[in-house]
N, C-alpha and C. Protein backbone atom coordinates (compact mmCIF):
# COMPACT_ATOMS: atom_id res chain seq x y z
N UNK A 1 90.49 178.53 83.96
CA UNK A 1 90.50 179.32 85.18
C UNK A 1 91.71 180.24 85.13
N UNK A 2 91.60 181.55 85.50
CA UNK A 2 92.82 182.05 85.46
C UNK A 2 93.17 182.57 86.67
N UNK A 3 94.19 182.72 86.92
CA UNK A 3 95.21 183.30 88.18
C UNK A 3 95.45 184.25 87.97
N UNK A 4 95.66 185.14 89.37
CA UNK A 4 96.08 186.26 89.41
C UNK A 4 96.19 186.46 90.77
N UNK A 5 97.34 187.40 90.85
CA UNK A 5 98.09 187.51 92.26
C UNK A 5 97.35 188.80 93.08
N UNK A 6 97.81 188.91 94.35
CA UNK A 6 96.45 189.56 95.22
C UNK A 6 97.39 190.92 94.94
N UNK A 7 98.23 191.38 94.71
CA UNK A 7 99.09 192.60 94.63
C UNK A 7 98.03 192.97 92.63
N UNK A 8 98.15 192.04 92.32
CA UNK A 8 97.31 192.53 91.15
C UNK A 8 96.26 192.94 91.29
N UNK A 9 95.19 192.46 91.92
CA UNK A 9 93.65 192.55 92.59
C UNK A 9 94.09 194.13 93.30
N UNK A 10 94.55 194.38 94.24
CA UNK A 10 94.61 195.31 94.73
C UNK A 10 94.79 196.69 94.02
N UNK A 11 95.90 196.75 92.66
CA UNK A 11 96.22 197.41 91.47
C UNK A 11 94.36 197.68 90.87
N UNK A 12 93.89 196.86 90.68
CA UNK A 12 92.79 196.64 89.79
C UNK A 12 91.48 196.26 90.37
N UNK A 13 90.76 196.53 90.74
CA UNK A 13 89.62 195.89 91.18
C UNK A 13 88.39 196.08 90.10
N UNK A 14 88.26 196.57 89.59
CA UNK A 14 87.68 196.43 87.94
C UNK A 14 87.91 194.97 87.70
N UNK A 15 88.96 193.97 87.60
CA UNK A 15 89.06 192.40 87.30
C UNK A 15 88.06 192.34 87.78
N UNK A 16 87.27 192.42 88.50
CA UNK A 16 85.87 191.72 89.76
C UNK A 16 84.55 192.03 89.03
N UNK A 17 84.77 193.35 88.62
CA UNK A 17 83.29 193.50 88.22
C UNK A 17 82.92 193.15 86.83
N UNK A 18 84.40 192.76 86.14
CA UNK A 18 84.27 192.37 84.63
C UNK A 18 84.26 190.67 84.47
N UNK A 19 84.18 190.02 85.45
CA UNK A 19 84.56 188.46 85.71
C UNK A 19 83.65 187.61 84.62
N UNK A 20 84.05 186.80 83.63
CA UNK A 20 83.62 186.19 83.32
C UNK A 20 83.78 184.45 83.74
N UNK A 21 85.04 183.96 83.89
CA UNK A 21 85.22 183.58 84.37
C UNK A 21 85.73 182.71 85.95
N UNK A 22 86.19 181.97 86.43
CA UNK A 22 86.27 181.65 87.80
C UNK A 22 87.90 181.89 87.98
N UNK A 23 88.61 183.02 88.99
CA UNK A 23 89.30 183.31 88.93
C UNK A 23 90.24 182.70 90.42
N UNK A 24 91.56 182.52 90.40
CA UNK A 24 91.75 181.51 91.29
C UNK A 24 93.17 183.31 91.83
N UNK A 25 93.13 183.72 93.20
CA UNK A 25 93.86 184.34 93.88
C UNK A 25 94.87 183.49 94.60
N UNK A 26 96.27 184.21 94.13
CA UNK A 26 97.14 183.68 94.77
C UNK A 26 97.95 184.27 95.42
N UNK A 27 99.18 184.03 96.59
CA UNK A 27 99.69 184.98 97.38
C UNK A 27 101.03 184.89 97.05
N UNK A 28 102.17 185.16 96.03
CA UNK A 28 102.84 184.79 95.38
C UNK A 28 104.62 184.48 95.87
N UNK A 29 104.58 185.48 97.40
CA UNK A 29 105.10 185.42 98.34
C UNK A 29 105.62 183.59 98.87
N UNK A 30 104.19 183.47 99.46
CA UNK A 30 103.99 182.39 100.00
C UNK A 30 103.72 180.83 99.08
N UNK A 31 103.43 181.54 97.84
CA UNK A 31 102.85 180.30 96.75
C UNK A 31 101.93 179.40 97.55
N UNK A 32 100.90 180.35 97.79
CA UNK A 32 99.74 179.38 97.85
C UNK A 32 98.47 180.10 97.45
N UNK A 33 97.80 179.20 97.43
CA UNK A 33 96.52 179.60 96.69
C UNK A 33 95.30 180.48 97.94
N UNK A 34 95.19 181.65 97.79
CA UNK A 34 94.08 182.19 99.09
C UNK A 34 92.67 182.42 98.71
N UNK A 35 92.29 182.31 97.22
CA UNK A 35 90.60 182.21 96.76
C UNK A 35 90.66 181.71 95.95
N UNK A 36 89.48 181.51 95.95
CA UNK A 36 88.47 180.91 94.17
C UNK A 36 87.31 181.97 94.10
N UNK A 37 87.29 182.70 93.18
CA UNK A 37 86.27 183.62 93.04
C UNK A 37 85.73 183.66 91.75
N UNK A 38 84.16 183.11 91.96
CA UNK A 38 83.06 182.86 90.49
C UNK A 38 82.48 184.03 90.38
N UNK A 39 82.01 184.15 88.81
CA UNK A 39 81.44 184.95 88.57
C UNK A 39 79.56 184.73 88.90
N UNK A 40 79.01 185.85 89.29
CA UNK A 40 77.52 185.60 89.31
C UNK A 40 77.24 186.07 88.21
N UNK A 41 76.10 184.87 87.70
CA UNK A 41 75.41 185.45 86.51
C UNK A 41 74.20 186.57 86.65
N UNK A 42 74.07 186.99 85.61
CA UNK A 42 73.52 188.44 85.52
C UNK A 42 72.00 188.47 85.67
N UNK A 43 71.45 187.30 85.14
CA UNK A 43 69.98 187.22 85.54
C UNK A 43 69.79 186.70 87.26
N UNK A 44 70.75 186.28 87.96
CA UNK A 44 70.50 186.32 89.16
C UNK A 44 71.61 186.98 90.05
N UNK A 45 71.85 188.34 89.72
CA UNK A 45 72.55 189.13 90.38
C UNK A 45 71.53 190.45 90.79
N UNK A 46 71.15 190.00 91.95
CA UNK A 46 70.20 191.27 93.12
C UNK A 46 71.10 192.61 92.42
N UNK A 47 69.55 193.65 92.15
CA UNK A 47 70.00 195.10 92.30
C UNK A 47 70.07 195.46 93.44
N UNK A 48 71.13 195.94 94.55
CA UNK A 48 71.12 196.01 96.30
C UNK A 48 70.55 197.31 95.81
N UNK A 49 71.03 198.43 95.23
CA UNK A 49 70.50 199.57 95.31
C UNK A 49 68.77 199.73 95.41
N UNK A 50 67.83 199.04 94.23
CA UNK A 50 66.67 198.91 93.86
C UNK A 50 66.31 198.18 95.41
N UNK A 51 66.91 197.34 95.75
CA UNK A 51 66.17 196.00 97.28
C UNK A 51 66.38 196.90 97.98
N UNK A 52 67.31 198.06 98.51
CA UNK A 52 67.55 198.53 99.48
C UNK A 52 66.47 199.81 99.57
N UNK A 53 66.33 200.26 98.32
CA UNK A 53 65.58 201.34 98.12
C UNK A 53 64.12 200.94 98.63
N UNK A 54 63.57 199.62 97.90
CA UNK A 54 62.04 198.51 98.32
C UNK A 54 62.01 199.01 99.72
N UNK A 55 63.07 198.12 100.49
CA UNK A 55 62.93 198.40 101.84
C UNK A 55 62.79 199.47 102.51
N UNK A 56 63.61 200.16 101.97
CA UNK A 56 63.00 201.62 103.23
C UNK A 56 61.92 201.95 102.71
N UNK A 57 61.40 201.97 101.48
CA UNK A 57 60.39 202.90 100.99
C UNK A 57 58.85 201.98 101.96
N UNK A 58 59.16 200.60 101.88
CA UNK A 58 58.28 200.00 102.83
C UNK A 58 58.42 200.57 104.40
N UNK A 59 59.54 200.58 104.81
CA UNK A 59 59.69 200.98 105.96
C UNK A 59 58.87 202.35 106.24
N UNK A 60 59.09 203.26 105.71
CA UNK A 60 58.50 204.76 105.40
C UNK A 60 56.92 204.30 105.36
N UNK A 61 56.75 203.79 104.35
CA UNK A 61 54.77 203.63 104.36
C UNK A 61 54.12 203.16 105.67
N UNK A 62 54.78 202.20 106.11
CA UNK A 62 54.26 201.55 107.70
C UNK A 62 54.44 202.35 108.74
N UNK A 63 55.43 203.50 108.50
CA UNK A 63 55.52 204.58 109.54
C UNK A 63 54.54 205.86 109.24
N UNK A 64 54.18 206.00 107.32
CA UNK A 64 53.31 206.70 107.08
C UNK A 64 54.10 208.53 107.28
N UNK A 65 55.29 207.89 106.78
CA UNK A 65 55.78 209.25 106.54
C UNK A 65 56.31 209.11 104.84
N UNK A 66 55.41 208.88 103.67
CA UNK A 66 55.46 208.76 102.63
C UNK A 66 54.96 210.09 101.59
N UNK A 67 54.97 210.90 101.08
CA UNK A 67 54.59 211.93 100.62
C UNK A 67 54.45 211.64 99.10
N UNK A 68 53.13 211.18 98.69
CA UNK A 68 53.02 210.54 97.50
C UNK A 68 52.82 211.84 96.09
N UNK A 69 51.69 213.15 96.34
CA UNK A 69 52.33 214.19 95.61
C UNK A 69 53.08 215.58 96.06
N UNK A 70 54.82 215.64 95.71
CA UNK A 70 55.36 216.39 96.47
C UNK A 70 54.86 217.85 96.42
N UNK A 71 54.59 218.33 95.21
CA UNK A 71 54.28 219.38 95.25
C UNK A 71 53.01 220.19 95.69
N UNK A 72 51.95 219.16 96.00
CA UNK A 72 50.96 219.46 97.20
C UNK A 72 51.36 219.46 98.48
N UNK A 73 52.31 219.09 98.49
CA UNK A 73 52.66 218.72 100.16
C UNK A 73 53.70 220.20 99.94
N UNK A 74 54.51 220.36 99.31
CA UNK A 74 55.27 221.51 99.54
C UNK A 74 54.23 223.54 99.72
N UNK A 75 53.26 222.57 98.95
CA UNK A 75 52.16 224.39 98.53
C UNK A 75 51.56 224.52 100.18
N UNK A 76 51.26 222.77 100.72
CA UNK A 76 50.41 223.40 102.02
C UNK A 76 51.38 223.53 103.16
N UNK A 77 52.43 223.67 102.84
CA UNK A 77 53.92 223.85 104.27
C UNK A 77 53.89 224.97 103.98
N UNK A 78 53.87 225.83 102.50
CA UNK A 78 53.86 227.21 102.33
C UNK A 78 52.97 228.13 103.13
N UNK A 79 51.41 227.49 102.91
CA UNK A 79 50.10 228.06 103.76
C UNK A 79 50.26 228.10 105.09
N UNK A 80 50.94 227.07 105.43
CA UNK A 80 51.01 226.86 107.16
C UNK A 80 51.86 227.85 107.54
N UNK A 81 52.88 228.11 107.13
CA UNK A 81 54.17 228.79 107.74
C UNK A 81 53.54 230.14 107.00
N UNK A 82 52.92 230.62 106.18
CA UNK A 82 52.78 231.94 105.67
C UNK A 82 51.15 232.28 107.08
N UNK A 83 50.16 231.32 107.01
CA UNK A 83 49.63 231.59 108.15
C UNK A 83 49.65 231.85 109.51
N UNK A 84 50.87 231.16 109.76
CA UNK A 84 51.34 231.69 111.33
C UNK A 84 52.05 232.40 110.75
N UNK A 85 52.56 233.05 110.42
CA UNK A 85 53.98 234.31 110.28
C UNK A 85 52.41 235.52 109.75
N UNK A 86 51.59 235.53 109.31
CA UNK A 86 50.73 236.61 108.88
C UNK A 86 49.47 236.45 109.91
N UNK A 87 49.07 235.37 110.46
CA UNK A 87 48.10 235.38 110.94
C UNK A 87 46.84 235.20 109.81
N UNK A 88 46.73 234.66 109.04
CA UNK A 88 45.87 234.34 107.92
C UNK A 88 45.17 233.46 108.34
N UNK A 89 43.52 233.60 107.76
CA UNK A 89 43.22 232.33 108.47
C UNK A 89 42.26 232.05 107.09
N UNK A 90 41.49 230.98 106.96
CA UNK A 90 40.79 230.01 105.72
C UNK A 90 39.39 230.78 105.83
């Protein structure tokens, strides 16, 4: 287990995301011990970005504001707005 003082952590926070081991925080002031911090392993470490992304994109479909091909959807905003500004009609 290795130690390391919270004035270090603060210097570095890279130590965190490189953790292999279980790292024990100390307050060096006070000499006492203020964490124990494990590393998560990699096959069960959640992508938040990818889960967060799931979620809204669900959120969006149930509201049905999902635009599945953009560039059809951008050609007929063109028609609409070129039809009222010209008066064009089908």
């Amino acid at each position: 287990m290795q130690t390391i003082g919270i004035g270090e952590l603060q210097k570095n926070m890279g130590i965190l995301t490189n953790l292999t081991e279980a790292l024990t925080i100390i307050d060096k002031y006070k000499n006492k011990e203020v964490a124990v911090v494990y590393p998560i392993g990699e096959t069960t470490k959640p992508n938040i970005v990818e889960q967060m992304s799931a979620e809204a994109l669900a959120r969006a479909k149930n509201r049905g504001i999902v635009i599945e091909d953009l560039e059809a959807a951008k050609e007929d905003a063109i028609m609409e707005a070129m039809k009222e500004k010209y008066g064009f009609t089908d």
